[in-house]
C-alpha atoms as a PDB file:
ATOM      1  CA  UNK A   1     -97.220 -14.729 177.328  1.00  0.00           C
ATOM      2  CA  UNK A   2     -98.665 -15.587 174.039  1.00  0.00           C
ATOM      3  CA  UNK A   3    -102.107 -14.017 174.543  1.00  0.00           C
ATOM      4  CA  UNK A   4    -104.447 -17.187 173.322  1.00  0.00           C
ATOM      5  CA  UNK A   5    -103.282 -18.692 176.999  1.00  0.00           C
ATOM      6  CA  UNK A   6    -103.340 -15.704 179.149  1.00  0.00           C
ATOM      7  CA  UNK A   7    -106.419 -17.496 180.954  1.00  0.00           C
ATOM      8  CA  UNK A   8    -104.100 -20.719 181.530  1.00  0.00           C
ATOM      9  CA  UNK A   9    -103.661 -21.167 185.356  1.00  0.00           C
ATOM     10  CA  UNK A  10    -102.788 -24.911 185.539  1.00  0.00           C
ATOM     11  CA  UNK A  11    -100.045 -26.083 182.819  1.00  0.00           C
ATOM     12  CA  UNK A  12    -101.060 -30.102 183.008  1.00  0.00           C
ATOM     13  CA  UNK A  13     -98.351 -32.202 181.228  1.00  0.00           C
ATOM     14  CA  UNK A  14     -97.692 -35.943 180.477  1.00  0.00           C
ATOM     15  CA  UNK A  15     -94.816 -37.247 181.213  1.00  0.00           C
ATOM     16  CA  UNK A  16     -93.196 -40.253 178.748  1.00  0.00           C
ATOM     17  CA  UNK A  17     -92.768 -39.269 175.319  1.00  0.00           C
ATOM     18  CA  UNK A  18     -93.966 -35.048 176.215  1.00  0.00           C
ATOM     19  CA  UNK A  19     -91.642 -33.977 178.131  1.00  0.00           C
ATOM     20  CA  UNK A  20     -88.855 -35.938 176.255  1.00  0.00           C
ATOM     21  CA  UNK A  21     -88.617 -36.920 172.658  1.00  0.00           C
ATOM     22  CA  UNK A  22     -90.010 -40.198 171.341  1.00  0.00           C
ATOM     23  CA  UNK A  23     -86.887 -40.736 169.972  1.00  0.00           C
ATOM     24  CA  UNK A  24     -85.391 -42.044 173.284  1.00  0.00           C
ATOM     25  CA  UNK A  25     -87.842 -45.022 173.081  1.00  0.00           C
ATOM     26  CA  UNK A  26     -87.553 -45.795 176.773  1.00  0.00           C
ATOM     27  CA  UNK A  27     -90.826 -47.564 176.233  1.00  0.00           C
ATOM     28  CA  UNK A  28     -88.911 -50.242 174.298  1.00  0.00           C
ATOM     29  CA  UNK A  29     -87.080 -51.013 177.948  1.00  0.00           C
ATOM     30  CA  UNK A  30     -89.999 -50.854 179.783  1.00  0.00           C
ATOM     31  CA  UNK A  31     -92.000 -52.956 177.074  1.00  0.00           C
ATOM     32  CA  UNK A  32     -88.832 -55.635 177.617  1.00  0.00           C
ATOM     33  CA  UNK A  33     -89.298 -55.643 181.213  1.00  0.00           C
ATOM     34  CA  UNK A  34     -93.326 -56.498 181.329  1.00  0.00           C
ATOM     35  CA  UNK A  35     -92.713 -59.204 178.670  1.00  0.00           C
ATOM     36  CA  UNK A  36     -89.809 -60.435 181.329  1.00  0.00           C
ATOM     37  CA  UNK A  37     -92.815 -60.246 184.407  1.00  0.00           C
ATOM     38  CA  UNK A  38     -95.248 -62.337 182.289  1.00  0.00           C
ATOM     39  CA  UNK A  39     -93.225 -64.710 181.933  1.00  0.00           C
ATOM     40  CA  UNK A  40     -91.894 -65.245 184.858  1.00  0.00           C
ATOM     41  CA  UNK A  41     -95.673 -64.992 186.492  1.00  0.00           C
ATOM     42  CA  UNK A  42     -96.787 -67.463 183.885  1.00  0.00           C
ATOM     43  CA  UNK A  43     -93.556 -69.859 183.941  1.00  0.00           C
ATOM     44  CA  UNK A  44     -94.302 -69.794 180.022  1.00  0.00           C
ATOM     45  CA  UNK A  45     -92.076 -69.123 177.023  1.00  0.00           C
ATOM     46  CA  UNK A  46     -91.178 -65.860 175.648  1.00  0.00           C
ATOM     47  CA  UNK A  47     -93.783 -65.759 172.758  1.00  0.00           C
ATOM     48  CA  UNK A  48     -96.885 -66.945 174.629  1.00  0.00           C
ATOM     49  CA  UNK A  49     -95.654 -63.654 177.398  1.00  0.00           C
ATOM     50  CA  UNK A  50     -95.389 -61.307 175.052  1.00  0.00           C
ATOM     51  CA  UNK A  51     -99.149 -62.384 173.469  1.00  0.00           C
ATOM     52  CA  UNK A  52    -100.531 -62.334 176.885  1.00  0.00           C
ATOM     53  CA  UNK A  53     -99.086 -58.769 178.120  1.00  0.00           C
ATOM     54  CA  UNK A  54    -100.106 -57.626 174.506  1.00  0.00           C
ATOM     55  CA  UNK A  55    -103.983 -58.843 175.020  1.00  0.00           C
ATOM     56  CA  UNK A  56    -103.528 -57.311 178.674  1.00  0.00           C
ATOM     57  CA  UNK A  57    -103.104 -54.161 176.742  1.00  0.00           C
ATOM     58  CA  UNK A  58    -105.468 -54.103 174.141  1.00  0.00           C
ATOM     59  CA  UNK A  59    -108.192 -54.952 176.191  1.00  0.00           C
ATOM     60  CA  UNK A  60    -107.516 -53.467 179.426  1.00  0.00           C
ATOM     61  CA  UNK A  61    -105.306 -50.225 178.338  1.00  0.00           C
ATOM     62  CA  UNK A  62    -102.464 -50.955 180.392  1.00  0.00           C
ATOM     63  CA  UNK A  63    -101.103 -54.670 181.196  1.00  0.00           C
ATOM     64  CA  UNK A  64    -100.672 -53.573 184.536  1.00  0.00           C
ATOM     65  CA  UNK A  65    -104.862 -53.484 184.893  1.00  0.00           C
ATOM     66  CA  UNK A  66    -105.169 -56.806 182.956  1.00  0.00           C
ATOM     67  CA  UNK A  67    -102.881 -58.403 185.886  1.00  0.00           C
ATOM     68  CA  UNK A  68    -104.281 -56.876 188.515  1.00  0.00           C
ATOM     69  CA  UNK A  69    -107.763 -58.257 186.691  1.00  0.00           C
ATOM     70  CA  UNK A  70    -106.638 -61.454 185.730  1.00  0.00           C
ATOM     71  CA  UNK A  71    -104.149 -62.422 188.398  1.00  0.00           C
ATOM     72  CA  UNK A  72    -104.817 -60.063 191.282  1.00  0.00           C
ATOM     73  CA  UNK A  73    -100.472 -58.940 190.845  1.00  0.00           C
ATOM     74  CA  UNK A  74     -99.288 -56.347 193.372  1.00  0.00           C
ATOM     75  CA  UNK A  75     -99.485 -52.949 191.628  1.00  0.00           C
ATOM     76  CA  UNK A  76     -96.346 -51.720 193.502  1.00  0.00           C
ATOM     77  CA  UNK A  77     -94.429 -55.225 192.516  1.00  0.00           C
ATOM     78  CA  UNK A  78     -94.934 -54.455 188.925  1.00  0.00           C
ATOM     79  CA  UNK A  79     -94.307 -51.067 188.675  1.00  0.00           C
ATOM     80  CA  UNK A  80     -90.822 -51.410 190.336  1.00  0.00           C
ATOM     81  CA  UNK A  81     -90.347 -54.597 188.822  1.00  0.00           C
ATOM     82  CA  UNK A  82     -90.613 -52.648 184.676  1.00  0.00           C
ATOM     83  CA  UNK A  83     -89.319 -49.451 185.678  1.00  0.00           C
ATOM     84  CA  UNK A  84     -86.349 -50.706 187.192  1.00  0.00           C
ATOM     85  CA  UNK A  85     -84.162 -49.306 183.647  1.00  0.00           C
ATOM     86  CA  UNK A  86     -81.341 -47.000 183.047  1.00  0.00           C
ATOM     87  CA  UNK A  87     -81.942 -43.312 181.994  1.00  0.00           C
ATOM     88  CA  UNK A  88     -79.062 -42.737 180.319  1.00  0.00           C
ATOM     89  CA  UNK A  89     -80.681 -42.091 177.055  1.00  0.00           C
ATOM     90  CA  UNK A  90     -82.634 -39.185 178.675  1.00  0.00           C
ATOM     91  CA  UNK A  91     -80.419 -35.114 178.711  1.00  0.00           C
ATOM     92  CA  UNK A  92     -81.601 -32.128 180.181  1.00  0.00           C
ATOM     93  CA  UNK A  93     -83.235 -29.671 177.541  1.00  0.00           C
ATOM     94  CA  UNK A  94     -82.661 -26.232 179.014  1.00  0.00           C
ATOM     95  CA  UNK A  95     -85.278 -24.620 177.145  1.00  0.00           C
ATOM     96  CA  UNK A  96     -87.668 -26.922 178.452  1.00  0.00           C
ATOM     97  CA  UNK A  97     -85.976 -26.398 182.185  1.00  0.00           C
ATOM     98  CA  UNK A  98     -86.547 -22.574 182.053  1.00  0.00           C
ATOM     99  CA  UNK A  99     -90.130 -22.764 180.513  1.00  0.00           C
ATOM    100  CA  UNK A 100     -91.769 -24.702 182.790  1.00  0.00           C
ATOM    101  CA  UNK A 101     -90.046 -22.542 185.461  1.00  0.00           C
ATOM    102  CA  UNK A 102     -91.573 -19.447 183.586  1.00  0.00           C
ATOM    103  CA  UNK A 103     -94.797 -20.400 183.196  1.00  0.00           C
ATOM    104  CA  UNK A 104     -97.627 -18.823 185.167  1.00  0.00           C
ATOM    105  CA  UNK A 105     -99.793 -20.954 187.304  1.00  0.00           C
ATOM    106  CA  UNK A 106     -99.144 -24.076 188.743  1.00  0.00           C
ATOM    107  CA  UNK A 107     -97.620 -26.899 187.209  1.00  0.00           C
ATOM    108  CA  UNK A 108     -98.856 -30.361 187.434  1.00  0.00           C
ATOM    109  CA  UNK A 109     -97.683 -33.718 185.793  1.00  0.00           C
ATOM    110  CA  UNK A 110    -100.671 -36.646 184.663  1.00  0.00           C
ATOM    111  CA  UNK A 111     -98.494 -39.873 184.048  1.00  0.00           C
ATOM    112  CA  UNK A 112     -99.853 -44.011 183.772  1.00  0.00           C
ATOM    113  CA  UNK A 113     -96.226 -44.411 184.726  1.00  0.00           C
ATOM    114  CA  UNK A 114     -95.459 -44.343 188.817  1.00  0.00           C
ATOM    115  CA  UNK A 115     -94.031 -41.423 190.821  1.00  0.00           C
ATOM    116  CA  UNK A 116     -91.056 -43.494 191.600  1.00  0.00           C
ATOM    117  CA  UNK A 117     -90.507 -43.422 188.041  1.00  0.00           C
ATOM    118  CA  UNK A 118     -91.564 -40.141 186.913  1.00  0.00           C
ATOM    119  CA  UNK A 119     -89.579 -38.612 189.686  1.00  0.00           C
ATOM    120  CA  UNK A 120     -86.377 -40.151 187.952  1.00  0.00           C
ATOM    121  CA  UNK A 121     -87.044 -38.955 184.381  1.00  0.00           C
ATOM    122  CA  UNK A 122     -87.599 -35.328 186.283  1.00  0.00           C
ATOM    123  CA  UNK A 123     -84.331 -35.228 187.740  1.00  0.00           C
ATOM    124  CA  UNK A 124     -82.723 -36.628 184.901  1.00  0.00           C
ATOM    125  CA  UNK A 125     -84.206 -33.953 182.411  1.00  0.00           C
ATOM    126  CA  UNK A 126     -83.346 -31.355 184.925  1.00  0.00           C
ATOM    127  CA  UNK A 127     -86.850 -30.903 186.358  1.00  0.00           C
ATOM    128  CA  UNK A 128     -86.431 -31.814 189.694  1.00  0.00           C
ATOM    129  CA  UNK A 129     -89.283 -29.779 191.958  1.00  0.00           C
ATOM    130  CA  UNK A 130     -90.357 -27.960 189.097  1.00  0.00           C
ATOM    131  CA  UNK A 131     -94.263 -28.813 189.334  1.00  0.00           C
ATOM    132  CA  UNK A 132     -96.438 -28.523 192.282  1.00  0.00           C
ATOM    133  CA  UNK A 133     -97.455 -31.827 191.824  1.00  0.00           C
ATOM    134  CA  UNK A 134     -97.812 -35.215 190.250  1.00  0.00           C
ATOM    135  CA  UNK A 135    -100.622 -37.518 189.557  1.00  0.00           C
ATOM    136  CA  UNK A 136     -99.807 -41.119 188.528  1.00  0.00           C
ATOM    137  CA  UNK A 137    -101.121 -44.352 188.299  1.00  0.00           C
ATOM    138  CA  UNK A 138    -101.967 -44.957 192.014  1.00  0.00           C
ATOM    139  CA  UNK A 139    -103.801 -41.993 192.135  1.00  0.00           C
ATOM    140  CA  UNK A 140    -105.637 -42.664 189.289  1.00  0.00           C
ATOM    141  CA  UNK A 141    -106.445 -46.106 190.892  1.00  0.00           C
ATOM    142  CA  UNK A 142    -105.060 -48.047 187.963  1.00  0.00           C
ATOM    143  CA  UNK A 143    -107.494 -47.138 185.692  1.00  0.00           C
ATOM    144  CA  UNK A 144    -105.480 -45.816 183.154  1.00  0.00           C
ATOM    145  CA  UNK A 145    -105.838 -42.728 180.855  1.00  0.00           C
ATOM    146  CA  UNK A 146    -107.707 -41.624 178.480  1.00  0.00           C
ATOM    147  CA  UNK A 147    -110.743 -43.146 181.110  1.00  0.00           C
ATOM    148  CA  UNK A 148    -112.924 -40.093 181.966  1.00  0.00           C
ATOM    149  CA  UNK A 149    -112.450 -40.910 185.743  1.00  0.00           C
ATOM    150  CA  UNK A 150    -108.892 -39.624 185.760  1.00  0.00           C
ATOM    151  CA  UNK A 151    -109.466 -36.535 184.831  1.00  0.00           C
ATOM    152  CA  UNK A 152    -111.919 -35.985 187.057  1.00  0.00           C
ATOM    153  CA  UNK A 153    -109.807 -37.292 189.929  1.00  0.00           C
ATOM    154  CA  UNK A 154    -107.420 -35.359 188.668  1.00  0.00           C
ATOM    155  CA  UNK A 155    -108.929 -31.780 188.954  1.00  0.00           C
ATOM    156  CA  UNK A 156    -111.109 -32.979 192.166  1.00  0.00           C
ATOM    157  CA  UNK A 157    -106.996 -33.602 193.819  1.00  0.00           C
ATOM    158  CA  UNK A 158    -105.666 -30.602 192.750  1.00  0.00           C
ATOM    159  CA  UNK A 159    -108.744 -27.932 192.709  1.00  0.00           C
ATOM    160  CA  UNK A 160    -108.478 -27.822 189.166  1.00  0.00           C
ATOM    161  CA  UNK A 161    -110.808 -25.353 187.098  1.00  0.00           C
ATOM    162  CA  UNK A 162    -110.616 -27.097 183.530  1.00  0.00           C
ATOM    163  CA  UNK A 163    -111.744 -23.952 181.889  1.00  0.00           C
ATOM    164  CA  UNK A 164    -108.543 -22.638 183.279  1.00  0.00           C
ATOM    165  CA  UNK A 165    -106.488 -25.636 182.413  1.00  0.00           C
ATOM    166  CA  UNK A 166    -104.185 -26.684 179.502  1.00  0.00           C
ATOM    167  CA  UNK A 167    -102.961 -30.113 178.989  1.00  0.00           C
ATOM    168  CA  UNK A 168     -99.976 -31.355 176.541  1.00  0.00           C
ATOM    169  CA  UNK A 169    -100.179 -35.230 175.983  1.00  0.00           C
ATOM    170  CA  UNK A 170     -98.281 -37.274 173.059  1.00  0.00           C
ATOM    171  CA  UNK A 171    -101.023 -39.887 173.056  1.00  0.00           C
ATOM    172  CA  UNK A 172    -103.983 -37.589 170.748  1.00  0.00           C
ATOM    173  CA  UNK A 173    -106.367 -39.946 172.127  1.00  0.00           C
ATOM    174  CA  UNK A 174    -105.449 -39.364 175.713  1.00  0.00           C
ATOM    175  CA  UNK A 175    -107.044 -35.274 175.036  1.00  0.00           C
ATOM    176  CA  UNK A 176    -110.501 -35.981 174.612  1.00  0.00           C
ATOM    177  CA  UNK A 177    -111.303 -36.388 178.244  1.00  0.00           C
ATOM    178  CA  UNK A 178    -109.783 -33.264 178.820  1.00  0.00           C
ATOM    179  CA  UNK A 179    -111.206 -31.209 175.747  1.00  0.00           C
ATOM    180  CA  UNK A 180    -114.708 -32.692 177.133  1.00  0.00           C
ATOM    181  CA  UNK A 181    -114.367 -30.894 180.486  1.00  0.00           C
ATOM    182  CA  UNK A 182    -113.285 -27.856 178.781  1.00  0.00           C
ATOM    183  CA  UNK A 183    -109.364 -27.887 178.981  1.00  0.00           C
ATOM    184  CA  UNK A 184    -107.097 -26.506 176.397  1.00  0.00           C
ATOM    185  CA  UNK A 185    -105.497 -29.122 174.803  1.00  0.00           C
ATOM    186  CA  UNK A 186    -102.265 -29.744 172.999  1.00  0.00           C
ATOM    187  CA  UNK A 187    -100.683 -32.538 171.098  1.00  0.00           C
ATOM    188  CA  UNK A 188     -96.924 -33.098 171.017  1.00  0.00           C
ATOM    189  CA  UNK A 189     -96.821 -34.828 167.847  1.00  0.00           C
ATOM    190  CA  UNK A 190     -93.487 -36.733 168.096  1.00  0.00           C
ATOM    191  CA  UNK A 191     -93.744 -39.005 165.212  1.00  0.00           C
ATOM    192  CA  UNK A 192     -95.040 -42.215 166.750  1.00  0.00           C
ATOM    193  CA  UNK A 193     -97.478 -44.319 164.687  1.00  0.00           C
ATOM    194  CA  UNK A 194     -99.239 -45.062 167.899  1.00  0.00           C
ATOM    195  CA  UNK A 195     -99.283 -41.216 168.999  1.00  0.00           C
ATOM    196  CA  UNK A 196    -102.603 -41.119 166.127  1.00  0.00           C
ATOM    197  CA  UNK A 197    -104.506 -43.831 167.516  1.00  0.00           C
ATOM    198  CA  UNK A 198    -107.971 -43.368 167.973  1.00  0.00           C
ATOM    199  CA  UNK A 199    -107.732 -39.797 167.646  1.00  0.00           C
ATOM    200  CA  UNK A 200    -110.338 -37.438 167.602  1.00  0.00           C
ATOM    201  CA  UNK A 201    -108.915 -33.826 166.009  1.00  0.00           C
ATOM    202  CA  UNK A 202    -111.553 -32.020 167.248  1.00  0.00           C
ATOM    203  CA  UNK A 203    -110.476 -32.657 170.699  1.00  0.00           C
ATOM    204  CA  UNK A 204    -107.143 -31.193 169.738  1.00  0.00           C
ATOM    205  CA  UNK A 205    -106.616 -27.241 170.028  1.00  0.00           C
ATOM    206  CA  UNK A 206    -102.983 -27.072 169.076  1.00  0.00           C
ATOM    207  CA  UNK A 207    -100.037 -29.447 167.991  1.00  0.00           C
ATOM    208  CA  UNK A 208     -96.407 -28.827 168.696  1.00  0.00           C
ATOM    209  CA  UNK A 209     -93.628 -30.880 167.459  1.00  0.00           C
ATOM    210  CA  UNK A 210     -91.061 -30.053 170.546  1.00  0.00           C
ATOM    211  CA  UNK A 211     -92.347 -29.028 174.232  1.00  0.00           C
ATOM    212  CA  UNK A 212     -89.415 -26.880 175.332  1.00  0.00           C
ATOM    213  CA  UNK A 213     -89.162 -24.734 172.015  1.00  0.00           C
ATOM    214  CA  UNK A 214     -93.083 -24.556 172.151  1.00  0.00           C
ATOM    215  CA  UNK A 215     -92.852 -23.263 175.722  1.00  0.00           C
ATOM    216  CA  UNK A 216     -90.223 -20.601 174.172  1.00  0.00           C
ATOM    217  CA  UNK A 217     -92.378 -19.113 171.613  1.00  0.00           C
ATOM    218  CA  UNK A 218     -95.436 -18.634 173.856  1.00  0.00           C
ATOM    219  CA  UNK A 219     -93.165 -16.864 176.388  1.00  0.00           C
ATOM    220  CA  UNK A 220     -91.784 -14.525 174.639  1.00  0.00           C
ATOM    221  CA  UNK A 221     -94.622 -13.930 171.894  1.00  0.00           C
END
């Protein structure tokens, strides 16, 4: 192990656009599918949905919370409702399937997606009941990251020390939470315009352009 995280003993990872590459885009489904429940909920045309789930986002963080808000929609309903898309664009990396399996610690996964969902992508990158645990929206009680709360609920869940914690996230924003309660953080900077948003640099120890060949290096350093 590559000695700067020797005092790592809980490997936190995101899940959409981390453990895969951006390139895959299965956001652009997903986006497809919530512009499909607006309208539907609304009985309104395609442009006035997509303007309302895109205000839902910008001022709420997710358009799941501005629903729930706004409209009081079933959390669960949703969720199924956008996630419900093929995979097919998602392969298993084997470097990334034998690093997370080498890592010391425990293992945990910190999505704004659902377990449903994230338990999907897993198996379909070949990661199927590789970390002890997940923690997705409904744990976070739709309050989406980068909201301090989270993380909290996070560590309180899983008895996490953040001094002894690492956390890879795409979104650079989406660190500064954890930087603030003392995790080591890492960005997977996959090329995204939106990936830089709000950023704060300081809250980011380390950037990496590819998990699994990251994970490589460190092991055998």
């Amino acid at each position: 192990m590559d000695p700067r995280f020797a005092h790592v003993d809980h490997w936190i990872f995101d899940l959409d656009n981390s453990l895969y590459p951006a390139s895959c885009d299965l956001f652009a489904l997903i986006d497809e599918r919530m512009t499909n429940f607006v309208e539907q909920l609304h009985g309104c045309d395609r442009e006035e949905a997509r303007r309302v789930q895109k205000a839902h986002f910008h001022q709420h963080g997710t358009t799941l919370a501005g629903l729930i808000g706004s409209h009081g929609v079933d959390p669960h309903e949703f969720l199924r409702y956008v996630h419900d898309i093929p995979l097919d664009r998602l392969s298993r990396d084997d470097r990334l399937v034998a690093g997370v399996a080498q890592l010391p610690g425990r293992k945990w996964v910190f999505t704004n997606g659902d377990r449903d969902y994230a338990g999907r992508v897993l198996g379909a990158l070949g990661l199927e009941g590789a970390f002890d645990g997940l923690f997705d929206i409904h744990a976070l009680e739709y309050v989406p990251k980068p909201d301090p709360r989270g993380y909290r609920l996070l560590c309180d869940r899983f008895g996490i020390e953040p001094a002894k914690a690492l956390f890879v996230e795409d979104m650079a924003r989406n660190l500064v939470p954890a930087k603030a309660l003392g995790m080591t953080t890492v960005w997977v900077d996959n090329g995204s315009e939106a990936a830089e948003r709000d950023a704060d640099w300081a809250a980011v120890d380390y950037t990496v352009r590819d998990v699994g060949e990251w994970l490589e290096e460190i092991l055998e350093a």
